[in-house]
Protein backbone atom coordinates (compact mmCIF):
# COMPACT_ATOMS: atom_id res chain seq x y z
CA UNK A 1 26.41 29.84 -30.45
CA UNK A 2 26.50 26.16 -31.26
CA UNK A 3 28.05 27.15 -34.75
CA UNK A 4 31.02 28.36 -32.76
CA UNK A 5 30.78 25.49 -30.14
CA UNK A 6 31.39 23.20 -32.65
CA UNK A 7 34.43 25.23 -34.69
CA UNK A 8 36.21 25.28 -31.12
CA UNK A 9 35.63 21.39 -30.90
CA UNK A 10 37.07 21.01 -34.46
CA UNK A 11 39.98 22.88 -33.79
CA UNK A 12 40.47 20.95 -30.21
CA UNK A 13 40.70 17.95 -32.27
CA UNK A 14 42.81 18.75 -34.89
CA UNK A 15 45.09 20.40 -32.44
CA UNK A 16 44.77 18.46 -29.18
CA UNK A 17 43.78 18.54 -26.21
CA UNK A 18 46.38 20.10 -24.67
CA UNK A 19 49.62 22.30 -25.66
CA UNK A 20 52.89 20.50 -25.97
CA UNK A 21 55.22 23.09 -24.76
CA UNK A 22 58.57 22.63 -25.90
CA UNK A 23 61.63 24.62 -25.93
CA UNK A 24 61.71 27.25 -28.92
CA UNK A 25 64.51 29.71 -30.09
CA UNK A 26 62.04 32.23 -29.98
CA UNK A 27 59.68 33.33 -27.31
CA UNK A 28 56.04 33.19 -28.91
CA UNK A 29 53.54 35.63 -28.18
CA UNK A 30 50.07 35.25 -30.25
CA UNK A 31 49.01 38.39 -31.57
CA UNK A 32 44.71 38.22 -32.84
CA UNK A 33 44.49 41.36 -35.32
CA UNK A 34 45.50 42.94 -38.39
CA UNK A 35 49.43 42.63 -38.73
CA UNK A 36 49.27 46.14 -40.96
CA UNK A 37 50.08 49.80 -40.28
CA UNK A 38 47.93 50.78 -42.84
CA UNK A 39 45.07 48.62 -41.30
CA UNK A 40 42.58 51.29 -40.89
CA UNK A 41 40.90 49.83 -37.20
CA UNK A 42 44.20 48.19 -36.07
CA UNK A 43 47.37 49.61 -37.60
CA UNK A 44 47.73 51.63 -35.30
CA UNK A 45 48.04 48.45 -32.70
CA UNK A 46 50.13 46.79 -34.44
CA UNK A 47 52.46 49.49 -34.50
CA UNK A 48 52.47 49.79 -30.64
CA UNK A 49 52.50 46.44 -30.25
CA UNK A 50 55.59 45.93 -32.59
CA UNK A 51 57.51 48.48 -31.06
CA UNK A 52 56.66 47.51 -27.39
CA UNK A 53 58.57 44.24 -28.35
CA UNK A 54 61.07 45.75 -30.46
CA UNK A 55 62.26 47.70 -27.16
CA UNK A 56 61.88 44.09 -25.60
CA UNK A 57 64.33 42.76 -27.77
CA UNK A 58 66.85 45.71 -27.71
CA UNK A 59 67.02 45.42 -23.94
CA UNK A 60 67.56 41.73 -24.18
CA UNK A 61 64.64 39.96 -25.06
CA UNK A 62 63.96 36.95 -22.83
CA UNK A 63 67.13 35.53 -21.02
CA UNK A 64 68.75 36.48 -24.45
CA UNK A 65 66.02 35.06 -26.66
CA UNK A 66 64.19 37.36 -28.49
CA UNK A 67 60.17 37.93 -28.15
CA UNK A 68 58.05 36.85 -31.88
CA UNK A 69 54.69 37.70 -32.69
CA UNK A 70 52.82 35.26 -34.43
CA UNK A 71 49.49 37.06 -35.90
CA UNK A 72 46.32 35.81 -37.18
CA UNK A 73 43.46 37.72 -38.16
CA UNK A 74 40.39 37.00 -40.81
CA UNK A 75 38.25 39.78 -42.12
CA UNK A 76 35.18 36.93 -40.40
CA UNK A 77 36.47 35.89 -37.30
CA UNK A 78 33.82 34.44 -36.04
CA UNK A 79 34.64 32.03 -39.17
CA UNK A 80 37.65 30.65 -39.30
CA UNK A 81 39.21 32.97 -36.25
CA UNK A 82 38.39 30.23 -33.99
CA UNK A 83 40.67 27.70 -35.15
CA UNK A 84 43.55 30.57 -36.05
CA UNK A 85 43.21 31.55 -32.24
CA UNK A 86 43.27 27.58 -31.50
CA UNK A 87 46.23 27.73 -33.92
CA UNK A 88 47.94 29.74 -31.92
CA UNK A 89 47.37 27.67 -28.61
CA UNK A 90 48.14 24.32 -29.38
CA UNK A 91 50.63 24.37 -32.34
CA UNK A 92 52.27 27.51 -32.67
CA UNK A 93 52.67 27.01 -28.98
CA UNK A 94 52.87 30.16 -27.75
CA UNK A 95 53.12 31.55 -24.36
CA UNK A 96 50.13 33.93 -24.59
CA UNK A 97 47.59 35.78 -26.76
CA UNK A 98 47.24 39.71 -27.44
CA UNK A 99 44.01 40.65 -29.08
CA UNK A 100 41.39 41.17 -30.75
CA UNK A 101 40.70 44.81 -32.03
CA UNK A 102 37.06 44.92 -30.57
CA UNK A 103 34.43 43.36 -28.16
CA UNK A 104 33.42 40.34 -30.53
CA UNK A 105 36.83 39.54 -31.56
CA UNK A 106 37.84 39.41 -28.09
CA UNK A 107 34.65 37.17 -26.46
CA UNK A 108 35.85 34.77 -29.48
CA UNK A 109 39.75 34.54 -28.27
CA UNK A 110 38.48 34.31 -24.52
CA UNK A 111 36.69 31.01 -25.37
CA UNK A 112 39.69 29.37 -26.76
CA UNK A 113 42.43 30.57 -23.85
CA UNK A 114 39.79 29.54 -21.11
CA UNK A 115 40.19 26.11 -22.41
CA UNK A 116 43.97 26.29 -23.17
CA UNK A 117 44.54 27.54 -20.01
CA UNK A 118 46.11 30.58 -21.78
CA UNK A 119 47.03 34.68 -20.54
CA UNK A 120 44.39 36.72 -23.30
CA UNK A 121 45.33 40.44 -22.82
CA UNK A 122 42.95 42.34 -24.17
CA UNK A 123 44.01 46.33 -24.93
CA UNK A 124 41.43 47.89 -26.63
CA UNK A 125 38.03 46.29 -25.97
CA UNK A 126 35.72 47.94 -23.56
CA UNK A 127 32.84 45.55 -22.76
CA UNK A 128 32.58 45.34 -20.23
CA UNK A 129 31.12 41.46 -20.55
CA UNK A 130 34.53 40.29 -21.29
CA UNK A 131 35.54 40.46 -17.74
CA UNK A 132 32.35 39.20 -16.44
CA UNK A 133 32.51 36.10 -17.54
CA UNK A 134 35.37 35.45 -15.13
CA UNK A 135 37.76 33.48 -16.34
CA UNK A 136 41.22 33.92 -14.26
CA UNK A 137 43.44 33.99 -17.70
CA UNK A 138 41.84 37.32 -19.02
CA UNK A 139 42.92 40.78 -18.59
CA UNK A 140 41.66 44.04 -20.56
CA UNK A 141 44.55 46.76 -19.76
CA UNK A 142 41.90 49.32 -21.01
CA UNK A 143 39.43 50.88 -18.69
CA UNK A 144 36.15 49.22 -19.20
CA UNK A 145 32.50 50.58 -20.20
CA UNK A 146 31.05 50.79 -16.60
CA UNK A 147 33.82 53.48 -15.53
CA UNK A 148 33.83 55.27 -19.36
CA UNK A 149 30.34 55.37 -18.86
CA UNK A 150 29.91 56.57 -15.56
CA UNK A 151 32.61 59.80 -16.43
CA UNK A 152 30.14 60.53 -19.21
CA UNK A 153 27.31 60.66 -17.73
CA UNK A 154 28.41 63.23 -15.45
CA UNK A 155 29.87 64.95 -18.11
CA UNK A 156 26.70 64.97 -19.79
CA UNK A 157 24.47 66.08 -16.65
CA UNK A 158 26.98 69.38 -15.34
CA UNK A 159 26.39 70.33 -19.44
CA UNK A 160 22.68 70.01 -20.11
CA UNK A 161 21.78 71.04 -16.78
CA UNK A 162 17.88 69.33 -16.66
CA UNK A 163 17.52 70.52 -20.56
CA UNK A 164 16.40 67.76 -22.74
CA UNK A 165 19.29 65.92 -24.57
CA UNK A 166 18.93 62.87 -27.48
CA UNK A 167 21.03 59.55 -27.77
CA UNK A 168 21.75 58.24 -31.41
CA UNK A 169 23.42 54.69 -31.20
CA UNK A 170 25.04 52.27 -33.33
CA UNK A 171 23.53 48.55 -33.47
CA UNK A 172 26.54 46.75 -33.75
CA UNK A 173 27.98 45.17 -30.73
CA UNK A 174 30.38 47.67 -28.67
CA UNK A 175 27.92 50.49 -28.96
CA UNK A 176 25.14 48.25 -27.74
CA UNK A 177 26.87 47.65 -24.66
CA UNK A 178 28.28 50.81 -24.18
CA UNK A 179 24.97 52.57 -24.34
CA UNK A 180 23.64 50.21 -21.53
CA UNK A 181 26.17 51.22 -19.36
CA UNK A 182 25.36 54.87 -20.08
CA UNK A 183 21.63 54.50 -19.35
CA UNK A 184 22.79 52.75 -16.24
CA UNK A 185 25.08 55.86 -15.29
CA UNK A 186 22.43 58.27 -16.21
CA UNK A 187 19.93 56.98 -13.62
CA UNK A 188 22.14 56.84 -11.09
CA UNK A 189 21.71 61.22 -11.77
CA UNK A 190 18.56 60.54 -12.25
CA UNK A 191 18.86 61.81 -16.10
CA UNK A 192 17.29 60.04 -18.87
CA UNK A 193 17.18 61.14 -22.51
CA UNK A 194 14.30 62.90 -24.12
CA UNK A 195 14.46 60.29 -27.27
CA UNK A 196 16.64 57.35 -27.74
CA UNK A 197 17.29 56.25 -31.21
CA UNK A 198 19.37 53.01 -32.49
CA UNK A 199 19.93 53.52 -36.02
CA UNK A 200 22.57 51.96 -38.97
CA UNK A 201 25.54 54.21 -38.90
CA UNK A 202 25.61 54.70 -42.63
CA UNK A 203 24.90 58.09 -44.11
CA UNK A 204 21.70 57.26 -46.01
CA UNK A 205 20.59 55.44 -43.42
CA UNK A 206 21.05 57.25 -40.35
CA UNK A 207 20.04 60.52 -41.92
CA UNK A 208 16.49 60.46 -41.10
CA UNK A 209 17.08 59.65 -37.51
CA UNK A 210 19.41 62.51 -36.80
CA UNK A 211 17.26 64.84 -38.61
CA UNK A 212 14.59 63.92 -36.21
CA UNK A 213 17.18 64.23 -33.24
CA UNK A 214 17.94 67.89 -34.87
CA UNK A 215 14.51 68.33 -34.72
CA UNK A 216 14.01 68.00 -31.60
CA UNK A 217 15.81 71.15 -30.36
CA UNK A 218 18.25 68.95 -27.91
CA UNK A 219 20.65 71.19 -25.58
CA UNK A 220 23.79 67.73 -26.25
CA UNK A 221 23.13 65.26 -28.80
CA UNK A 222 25.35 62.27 -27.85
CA UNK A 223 26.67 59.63 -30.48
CA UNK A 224 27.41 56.14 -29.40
CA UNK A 225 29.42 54.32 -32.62
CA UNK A 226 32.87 52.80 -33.23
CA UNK A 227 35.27 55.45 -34.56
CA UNK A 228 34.25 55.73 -38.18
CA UNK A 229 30.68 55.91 -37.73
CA UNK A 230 30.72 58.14 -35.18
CA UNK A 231 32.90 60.00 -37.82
CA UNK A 232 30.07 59.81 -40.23
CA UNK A 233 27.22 60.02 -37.86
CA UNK A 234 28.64 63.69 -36.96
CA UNK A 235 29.36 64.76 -40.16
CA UNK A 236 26.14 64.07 -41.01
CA UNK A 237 24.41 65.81 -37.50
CA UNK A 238 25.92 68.62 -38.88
CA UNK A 239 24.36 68.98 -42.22
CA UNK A 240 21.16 68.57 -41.23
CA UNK A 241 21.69 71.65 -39.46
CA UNK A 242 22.69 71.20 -35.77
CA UNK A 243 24.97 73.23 -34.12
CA UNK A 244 24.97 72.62 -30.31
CA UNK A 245 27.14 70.56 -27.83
CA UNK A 246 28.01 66.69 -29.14
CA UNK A 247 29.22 63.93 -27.03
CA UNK A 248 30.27 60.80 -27.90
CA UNK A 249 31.88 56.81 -26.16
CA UNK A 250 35.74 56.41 -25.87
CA UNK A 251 36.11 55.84 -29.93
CA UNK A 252 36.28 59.55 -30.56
CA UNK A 253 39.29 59.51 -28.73
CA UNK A 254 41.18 57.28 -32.11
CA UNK A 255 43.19 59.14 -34.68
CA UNK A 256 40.58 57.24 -37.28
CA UNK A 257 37.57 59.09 -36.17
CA UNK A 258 39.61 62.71 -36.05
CA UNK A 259 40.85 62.45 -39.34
CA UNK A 260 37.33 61.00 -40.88
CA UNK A 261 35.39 63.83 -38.87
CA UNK A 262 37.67 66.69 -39.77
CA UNK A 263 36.79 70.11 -38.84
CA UNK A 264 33.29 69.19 -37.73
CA UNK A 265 35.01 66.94 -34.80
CA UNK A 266 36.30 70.18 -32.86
CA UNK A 267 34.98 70.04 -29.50
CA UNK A 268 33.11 67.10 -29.07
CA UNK A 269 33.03 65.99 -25.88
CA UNK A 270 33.92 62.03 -24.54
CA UNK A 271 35.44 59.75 -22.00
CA UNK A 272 39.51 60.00 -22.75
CA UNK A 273 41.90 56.98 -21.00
CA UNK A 274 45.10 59.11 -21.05
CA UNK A 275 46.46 61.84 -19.20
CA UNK A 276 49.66 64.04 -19.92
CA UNK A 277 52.66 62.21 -18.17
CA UNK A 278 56.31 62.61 -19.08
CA UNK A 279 56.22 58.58 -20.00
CA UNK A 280 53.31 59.31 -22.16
CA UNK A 281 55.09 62.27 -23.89
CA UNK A 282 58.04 60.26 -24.48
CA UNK A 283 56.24 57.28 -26.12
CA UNK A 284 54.51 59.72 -28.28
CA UNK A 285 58.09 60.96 -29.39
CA UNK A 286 58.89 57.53 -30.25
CA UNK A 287 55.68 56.29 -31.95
CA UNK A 288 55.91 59.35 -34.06
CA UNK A 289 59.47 59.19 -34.38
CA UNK A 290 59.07 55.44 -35.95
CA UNK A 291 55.89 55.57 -37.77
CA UNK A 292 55.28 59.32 -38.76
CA UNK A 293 51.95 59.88 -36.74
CA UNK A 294 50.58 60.18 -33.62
CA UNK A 295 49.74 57.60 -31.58
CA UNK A 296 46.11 57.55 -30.18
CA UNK A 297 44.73 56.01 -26.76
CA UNK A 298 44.60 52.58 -28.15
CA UNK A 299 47.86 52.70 -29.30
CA UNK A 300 49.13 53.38 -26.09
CA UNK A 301 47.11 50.87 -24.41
CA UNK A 302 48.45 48.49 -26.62
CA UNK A 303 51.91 49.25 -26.00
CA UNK A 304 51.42 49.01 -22.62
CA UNK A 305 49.77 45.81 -22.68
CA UNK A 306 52.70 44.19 -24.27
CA UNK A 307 54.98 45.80 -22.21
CA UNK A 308 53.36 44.40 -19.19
CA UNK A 309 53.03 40.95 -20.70
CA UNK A 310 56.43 40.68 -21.46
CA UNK A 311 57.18 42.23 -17.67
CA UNK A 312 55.28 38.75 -16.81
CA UNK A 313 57.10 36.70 -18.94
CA UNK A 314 60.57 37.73 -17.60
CA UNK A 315 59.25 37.49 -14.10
CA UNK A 316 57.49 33.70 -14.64
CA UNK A 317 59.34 32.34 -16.87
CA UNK A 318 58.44 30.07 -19.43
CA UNK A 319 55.10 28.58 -17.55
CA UNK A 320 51.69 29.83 -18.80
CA UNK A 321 50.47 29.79 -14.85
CA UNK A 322 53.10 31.60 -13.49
CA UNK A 323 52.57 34.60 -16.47
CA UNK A 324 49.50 34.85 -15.38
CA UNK A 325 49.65 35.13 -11.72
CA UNK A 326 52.32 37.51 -12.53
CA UNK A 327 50.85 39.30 -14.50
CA UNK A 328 48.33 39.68 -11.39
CA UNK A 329 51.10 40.93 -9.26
CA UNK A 330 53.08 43.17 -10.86
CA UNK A 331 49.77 45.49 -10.57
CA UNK A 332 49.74 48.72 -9.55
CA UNK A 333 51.68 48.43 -12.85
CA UNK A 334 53.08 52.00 -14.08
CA UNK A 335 52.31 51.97 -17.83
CA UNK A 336 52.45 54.99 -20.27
CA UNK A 337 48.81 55.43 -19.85
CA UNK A 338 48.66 55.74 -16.19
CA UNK A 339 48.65 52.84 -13.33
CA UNK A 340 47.07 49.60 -14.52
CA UNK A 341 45.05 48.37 -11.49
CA UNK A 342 43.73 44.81 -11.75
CA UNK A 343 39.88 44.25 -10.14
CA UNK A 344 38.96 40.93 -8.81
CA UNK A 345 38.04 40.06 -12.49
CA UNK A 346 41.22 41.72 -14.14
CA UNK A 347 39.95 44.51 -15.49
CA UNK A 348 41.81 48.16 -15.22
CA UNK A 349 39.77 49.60 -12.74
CA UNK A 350 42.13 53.21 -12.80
CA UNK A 351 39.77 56.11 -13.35
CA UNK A 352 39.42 57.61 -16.63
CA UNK A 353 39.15 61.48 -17.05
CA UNK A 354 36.73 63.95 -19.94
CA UNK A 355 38.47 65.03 -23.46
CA UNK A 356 37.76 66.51 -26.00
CA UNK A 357 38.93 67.33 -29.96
CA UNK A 358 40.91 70.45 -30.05
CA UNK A 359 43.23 71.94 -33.06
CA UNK A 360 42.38 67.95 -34.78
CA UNK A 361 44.17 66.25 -31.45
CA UNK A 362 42.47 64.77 -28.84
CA UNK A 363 43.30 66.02 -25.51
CA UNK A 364 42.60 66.29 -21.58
CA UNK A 365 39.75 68.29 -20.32
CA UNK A 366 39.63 67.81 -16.93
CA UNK A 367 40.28 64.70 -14.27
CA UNK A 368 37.19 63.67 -12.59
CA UNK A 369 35.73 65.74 -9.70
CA UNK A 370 37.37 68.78 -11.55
């Protein structure tokens, strides 16, 4: 903590104190990630995003200017992120800030727009923390842990039915808080698991641990990891031999985890942010249409966070305040992934429904209460 305390003071003072907003022929909009399609965690935002503002632009852009990205990413960005997100703020000058690709990327942009007095949109991050901390600039578009979590858990209760299940979680960040907000949900049925393991998410060393979960004889194993290890923490539950019901957090729901699982990611069972919609259908057509894939739930909460920012900007104007109470406003906001619904915090409060992996898609299994 007071390693980044004192990067963010650094930057403040090689940047300013404050953001000299002048007039620009281009209307800046920060953008914290990977700027690559083929960026295996965040191409598939940076597609959305670009094409949210590439239909910006078409329509008119801003008052006849057009919209800009200006990206930053580091493979550490708890290095020199701080000072690229700083960067952004106070020289690049832009209006506000899209990003990161997870919960620690995010926390590290937040500390830098509370300060700049800055609109952070966050898309894809579900910690729930982020919001918590309240500051009034930050909004994450996605539905957050506590309601994933909650959907889950009931998911997980109507299956098992009082038989003993196992938990197998990741130790990095995101799955961490994820799988508090599960045991949270799961006592409010009154459901707890028979053995809870936190393990690496690598094959060797995860191995042992989900042999001993296989062991166990568990009616629903349930695996709480980003997208790629709960790719390989699955493909590995199934050679050591088990064959019954899997569940899994909202990262089973990206294209990266169904096309790392494979075959062996047929009906697993997690909390899925989307629901069929004619808007939704449509966007797909176009994603697919530009890039030549699908686009996954992330994608599609990215391109309706940018969508929504640049609703904000058009409705403002050129005043970092006004996007931001804007942004506040223009909620109930219909996006291609349902209503966005601002809390007292600004997090999407809409409910989030049960999917599943079926013919290597992810899709709808029921709506809550269903």
């Amino acid at each position: 903590m007071f390693r980044f305390c004192a990067l963010v003071v650094v930057a403040f003072l090689a940047f300013g104190q404050g953001p000299v907003l002048c007039a620009a022929e281009d209307v800046l909009i920060g953008y914290f990630g990977p700027a690559s399609p083929d960026h295996p965690e965040g191409g598939d935002l940076w597609c959305a995003a670009s094409l949210a503002l590439d239909e910006a632009n078409e329509a008119g852009g801003y008052r006849g200017r057009p919209f800009r990205l200006v990206t930053s990413w580091s493979g550490n960005p708890w290095g020199t992120g701080v000072a690229d997100v700083a960067r952004m703020a106070y020289v690049e000058q832009v209006w506000a800030i899209i990003g990161g690709i997870d919960g620690a990327s995010v926390h590290l942009a937040e500390q830098v727009v509370a300060k700049a007095r800055l609109v952070l949109m966050n898309a894809v991050a579900t910690d729930k923390s982020i919001n918590m901390a309240s500051v009034p600039w930050m909004f994450s578009s996605v539905p957050l842990d506590d309601v994933q979590a909650a959907v889950l858990a009931k998911a997980i209760a109507a299956d098992v039915r009082a038989q003993p299940f196992v938990i197998v979680s990741s130790i990095d960040h995101d799955s961490h808080v994820f799988t508090v907000e599960l045991f949270k949900a799961l006592k409010e049925l009154e459901l707890s698991p028979a053995f809870h393991f936190d393990c690496e998410p690598t094959a060797q060393a995860s191995r042992g641990v989900l042999e001993r979960a296989a062991r166990s004889n568990p009616a629903a194993v349930v695996l709480i990891a980003c997208a790629s290890d709960s790719a390989n923490l699955l493909g590995t539950l199934r050679e050591v031999g088990y064959e019954g019901a899997v569940f899994g957090g909202p990262w089973m729901g990206r294209r990266a985890f169904v096309e790392q699982a494979g075959p062996v990611a047929e009906g697993v069972t997690f909390p899925y942010s989307l629901a069929p919609s004619p808007k939704l259908a449509e966007f797909t057509r176009r994603f697919a249409r530009r890039f030549g894939r699908t686009p996954d739930y992330a994608a599609a909460h990215m391109y309706d966070t940018v969508s929504l920012l640049v609703a904000g900007l058009r409705r403002a104007g050129l005043d970092r305040t006004g996007i931001r109470d804007a942004i506040r406003e223009l909620a109930p906001w219909p996006g291609v992934t349902g209503e966005i619904r601002w809390n007292t915090v600004g997090a999407n409060c809409r409910p989030v429904h049960i999917g599943t992996i079926k013919d290597r898609q992810a899709r709808l299994v029921a709506t809550p209460g269903h």
